[in-house]
Protein backbone atom coordinates (compact mmCIF):
# COMPACT_ATOMS: atom_id res chain seq x y z
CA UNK A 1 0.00 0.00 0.00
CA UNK A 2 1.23 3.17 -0.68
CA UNK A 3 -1.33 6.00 -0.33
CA UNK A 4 -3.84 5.51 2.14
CA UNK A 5 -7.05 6.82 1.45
CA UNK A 6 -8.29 10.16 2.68
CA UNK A 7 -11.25 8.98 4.93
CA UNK A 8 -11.45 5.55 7.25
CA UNK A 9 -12.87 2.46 5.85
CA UNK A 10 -16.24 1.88 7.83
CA UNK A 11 -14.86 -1.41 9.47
CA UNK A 12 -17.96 -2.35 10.99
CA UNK A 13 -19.48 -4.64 8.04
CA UNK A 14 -16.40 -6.64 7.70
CA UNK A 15 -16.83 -10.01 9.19
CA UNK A 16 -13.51 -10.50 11.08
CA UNK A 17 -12.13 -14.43 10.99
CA UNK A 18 -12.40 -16.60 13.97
CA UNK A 19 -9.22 -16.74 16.18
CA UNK A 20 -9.14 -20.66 16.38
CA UNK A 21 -9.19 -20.39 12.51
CA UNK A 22 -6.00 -17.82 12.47
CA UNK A 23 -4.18 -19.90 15.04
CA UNK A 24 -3.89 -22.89 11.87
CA UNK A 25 -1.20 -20.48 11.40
CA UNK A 26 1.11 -21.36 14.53
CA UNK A 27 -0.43 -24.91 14.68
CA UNK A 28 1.03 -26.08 11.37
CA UNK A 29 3.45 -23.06 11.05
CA UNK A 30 5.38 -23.43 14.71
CA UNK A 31 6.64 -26.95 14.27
CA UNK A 32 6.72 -26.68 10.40
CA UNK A 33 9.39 -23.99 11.06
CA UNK A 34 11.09 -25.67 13.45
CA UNK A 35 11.60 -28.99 12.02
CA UNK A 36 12.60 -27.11 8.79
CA UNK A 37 15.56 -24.67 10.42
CA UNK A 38 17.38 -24.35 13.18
CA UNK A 39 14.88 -21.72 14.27
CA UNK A 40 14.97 -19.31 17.48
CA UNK A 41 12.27 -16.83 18.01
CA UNK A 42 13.43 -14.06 20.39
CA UNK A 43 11.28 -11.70 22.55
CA UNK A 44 7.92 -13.27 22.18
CA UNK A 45 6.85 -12.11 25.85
CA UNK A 46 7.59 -8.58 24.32
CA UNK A 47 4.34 -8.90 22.61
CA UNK A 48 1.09 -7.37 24.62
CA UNK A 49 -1.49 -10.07 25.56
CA UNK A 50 -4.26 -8.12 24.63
CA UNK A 51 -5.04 -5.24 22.50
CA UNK A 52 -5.05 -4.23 18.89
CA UNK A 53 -1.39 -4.75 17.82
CA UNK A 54 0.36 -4.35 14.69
CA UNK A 55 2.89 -6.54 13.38
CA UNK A 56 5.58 -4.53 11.09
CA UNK A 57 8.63 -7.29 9.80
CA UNK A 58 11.41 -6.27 7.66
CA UNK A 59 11.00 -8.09 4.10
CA UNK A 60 13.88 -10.38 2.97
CA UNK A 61 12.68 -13.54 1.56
CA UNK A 62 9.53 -15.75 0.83
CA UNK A 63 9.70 -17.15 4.12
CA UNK A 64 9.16 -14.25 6.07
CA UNK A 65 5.15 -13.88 5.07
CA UNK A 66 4.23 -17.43 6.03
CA UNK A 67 6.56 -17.46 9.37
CA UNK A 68 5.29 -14.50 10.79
CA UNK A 69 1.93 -15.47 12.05
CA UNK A 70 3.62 -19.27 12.44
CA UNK A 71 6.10 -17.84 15.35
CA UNK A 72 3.64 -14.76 16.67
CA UNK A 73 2.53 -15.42 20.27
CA UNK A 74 -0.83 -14.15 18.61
CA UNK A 75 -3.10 -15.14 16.41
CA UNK A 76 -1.98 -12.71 13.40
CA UNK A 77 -3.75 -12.00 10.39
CA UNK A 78 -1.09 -10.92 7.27
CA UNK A 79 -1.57 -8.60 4.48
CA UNK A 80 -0.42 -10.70 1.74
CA UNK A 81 -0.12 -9.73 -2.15
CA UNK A 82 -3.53 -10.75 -4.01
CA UNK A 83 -2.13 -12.90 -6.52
CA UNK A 84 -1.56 -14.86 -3.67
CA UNK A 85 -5.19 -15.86 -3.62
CA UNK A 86 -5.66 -18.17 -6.23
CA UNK A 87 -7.30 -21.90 -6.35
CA UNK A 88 -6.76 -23.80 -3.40
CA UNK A 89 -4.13 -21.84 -1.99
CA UNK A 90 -6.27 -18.46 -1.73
CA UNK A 91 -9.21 -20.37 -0.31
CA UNK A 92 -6.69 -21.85 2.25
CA UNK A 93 -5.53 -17.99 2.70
CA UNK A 94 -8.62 -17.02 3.72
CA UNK A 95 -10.06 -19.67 5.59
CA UNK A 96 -6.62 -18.94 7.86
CA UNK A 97 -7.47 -15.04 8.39
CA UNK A 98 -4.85 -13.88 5.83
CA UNK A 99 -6.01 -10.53 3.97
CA UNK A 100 -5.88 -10.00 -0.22
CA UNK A 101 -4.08 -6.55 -0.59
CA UNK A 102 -3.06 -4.91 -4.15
CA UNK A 103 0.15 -3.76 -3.78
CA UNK A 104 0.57 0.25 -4.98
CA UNK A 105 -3.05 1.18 -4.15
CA UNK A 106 -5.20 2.23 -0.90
CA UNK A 107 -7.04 -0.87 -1.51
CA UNK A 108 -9.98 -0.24 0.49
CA UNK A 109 -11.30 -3.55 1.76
CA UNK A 110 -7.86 -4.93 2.48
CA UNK A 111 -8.05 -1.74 4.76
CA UNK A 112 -11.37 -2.21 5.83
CA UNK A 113 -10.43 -6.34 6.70
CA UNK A 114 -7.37 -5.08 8.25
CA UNK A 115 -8.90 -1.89 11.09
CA UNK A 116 -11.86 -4.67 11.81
CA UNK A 117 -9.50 -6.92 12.71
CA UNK A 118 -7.61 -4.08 14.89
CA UNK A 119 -11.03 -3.30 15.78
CA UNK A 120 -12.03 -6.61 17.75
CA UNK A 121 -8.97 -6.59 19.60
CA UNK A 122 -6.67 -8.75 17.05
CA UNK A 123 -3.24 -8.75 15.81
CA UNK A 124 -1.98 -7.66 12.49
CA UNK A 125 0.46 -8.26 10.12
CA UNK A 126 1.86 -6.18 7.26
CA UNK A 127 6.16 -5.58 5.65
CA UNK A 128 5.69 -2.07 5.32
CA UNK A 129 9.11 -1.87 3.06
CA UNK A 130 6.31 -3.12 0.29
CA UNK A 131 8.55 -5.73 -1.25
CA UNK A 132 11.03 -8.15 -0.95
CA UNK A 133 14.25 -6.51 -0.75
CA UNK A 134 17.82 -6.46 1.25
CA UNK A 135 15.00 -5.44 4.40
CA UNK A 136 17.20 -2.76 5.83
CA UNK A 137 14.20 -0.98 6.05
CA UNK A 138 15.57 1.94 4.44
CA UNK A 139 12.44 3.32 3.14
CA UNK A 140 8.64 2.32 4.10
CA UNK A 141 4.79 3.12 2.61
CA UNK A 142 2.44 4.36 4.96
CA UNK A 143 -0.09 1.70 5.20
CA UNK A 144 1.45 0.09 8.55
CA UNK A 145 1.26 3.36 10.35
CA UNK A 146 -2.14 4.48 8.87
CA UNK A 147 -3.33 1.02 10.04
CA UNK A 148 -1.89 1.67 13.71
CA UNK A 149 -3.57 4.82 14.02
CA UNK A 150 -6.97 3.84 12.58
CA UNK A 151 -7.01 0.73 14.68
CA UNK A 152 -5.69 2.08 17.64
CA UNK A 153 -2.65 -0.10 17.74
CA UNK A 154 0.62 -0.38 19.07
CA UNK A 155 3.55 -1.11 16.47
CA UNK A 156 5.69 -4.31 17.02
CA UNK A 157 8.88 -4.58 15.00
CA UNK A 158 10.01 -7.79 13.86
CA UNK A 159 13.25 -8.01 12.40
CA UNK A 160 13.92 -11.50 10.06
CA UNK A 161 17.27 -12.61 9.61
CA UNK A 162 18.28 -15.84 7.47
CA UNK A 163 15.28 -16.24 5.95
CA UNK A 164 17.94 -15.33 2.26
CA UNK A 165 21.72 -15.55 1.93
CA UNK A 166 23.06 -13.20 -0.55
CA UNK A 167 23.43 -13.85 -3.93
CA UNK A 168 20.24 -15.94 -3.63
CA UNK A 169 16.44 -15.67 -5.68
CA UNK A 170 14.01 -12.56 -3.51
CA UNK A 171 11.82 -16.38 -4.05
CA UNK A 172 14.14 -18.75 -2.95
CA UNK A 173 14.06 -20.16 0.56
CA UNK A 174 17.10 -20.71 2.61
CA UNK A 175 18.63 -24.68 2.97
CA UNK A 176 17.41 -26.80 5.40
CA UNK A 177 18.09 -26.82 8.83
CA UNK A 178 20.46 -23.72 8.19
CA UNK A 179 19.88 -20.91 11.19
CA UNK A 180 17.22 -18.49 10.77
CA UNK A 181 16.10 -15.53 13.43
CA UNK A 182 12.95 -13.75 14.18
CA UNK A 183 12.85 -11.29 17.03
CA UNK A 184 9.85 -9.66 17.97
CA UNK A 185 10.68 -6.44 19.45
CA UNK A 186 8.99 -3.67 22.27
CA UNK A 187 5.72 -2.45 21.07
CA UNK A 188 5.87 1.41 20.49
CA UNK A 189 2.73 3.67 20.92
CA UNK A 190 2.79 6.11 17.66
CA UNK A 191 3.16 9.55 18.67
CA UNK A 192 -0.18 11.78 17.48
CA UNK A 193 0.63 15.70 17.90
CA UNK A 194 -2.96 17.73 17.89
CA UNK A 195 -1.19 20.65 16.51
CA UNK A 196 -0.12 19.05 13.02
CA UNK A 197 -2.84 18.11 10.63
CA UNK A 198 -3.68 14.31 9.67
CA UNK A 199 -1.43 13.88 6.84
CA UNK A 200 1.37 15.82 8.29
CA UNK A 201 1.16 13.23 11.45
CA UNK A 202 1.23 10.27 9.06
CA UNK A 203 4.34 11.34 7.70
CA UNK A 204 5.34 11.82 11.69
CA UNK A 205 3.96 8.31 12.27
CA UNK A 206 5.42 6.75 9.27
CA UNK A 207 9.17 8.14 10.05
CA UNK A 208 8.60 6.47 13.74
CA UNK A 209 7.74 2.60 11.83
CA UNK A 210 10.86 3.27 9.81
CA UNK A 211 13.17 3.87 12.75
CA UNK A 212 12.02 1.34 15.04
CA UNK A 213 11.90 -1.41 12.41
CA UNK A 214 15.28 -0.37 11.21
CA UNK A 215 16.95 0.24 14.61
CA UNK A 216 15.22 -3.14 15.89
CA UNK A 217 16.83 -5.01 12.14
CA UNK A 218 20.30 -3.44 12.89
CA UNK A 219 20.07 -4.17 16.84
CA UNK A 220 19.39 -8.41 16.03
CA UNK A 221 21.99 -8.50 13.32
CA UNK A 222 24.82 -7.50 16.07
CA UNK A 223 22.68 -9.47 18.75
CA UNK A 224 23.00 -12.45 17.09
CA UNK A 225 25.43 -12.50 14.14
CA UNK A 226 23.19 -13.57 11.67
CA UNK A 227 23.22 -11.00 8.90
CA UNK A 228 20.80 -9.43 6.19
CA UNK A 229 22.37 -10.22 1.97
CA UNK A 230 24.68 -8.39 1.47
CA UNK A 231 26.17 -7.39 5.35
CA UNK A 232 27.78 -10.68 5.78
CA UNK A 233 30.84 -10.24 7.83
């Protein structure tokens, strides 16, 4: 997403999915992963218990989308690219929780899906960089932060390390059993100055996502030595 639209969705039509259907997510996803990779997940008691929260991961490989609500200490419903949604696989998608979005557009009922969600209480999802990339997290759309204030959510950075060795495919997936991090980080509260106008504290809000997912990235790399392409060494 990269321009929100002007005025809220109206979340209240959108039929929000059942938790025990999200948490197919961690039940097949948790010892998938772990059977897979040598896998540590770091700082889920970071994560509040209750409360609309929302997820923001750095983007590095095709991994990261399907691990993220497979390792969340929530059940976590992802914004994941519609072409996604196809046969069997998109009915699977959505029978799990996981939202269509068009990538490039305020796609309104991803949106709308998305602040019910944040509505009822529920977790989140989104990789706010857009795209799979070297997820340095050197630039971000707006959509996570627009979400966060909408919903009324605090912002959880999760940085994902391993999940592509340099010189590899943006759709390849790493070895097996080869080590792969994901650190869940402390939630921040977006700051929301009166005195600046809505769009100028979007831009305010979006700058914070940026920094805290990037600062959170950089802080795991030297944390645990595992490094994004291209900062081996």
């Amino acid at each position: 997403m990269t321009e929100p639209p002007r005025t809220a969705p109206a979340p209240g039509a959108v039929q929000v999915p059942a938790p025990w259907r999200v948490r197919v997510n961690t039940v097949i996803g948790w010892p998938l992963f772990h059977a897979l990779y040598r896998l540590s997940v770091i700082g889920r008691n970071r994560v509040p218990r209750t409360g609309p929260v929302v997820f923001v991961g750095n983007h590095v490989g095709f991994l990261d989308g399907p691990m993220l609500p497979g390792v969340a200490p929530r059940p976590t419903c992802v914004l994941v690219k519609r072409e996604m949604f196809r046969g069997l696989l998109g009915r699977f998608l959505r029978f799990i929780g996981h939202i269509p979005v068009t990538r490039g557009s305020g796609d309104r009922a991803a949106l709308s899906a998305a602040v019910a969600v944040l509505h009822s209480g529920g977790a989140v999802g989104i990789f706010p960089e857009g795209t799979r990339g070297r997820g340095d997290v050197a630039a971000v759309q707006q959509g996570a932060a627009w979400l966060a204030q909408q919903g009324g959510a605090v912002v959880v950075p999760v940085a994902f390390l391993g999940t592509r060795v340099a010189g590899a495919s943006r759709n390849s997936v790493p070895r097996l059993r080869s080590r792969v991090v994901v650190e869940f980080g402390h939630p921040v509260t977006l700051s929301a100055d009166p005195s600046l106008t809505g769009r100028q504290r979007l831009v305010v809000a979006t700058e914070q996502v940026r920094d805290a997912l990037a600062t959170h990235v950089r802080e795991s790399q030297a944390r645990h030595q595992v490094f994004l392409p291209g900062d081996e060494g």
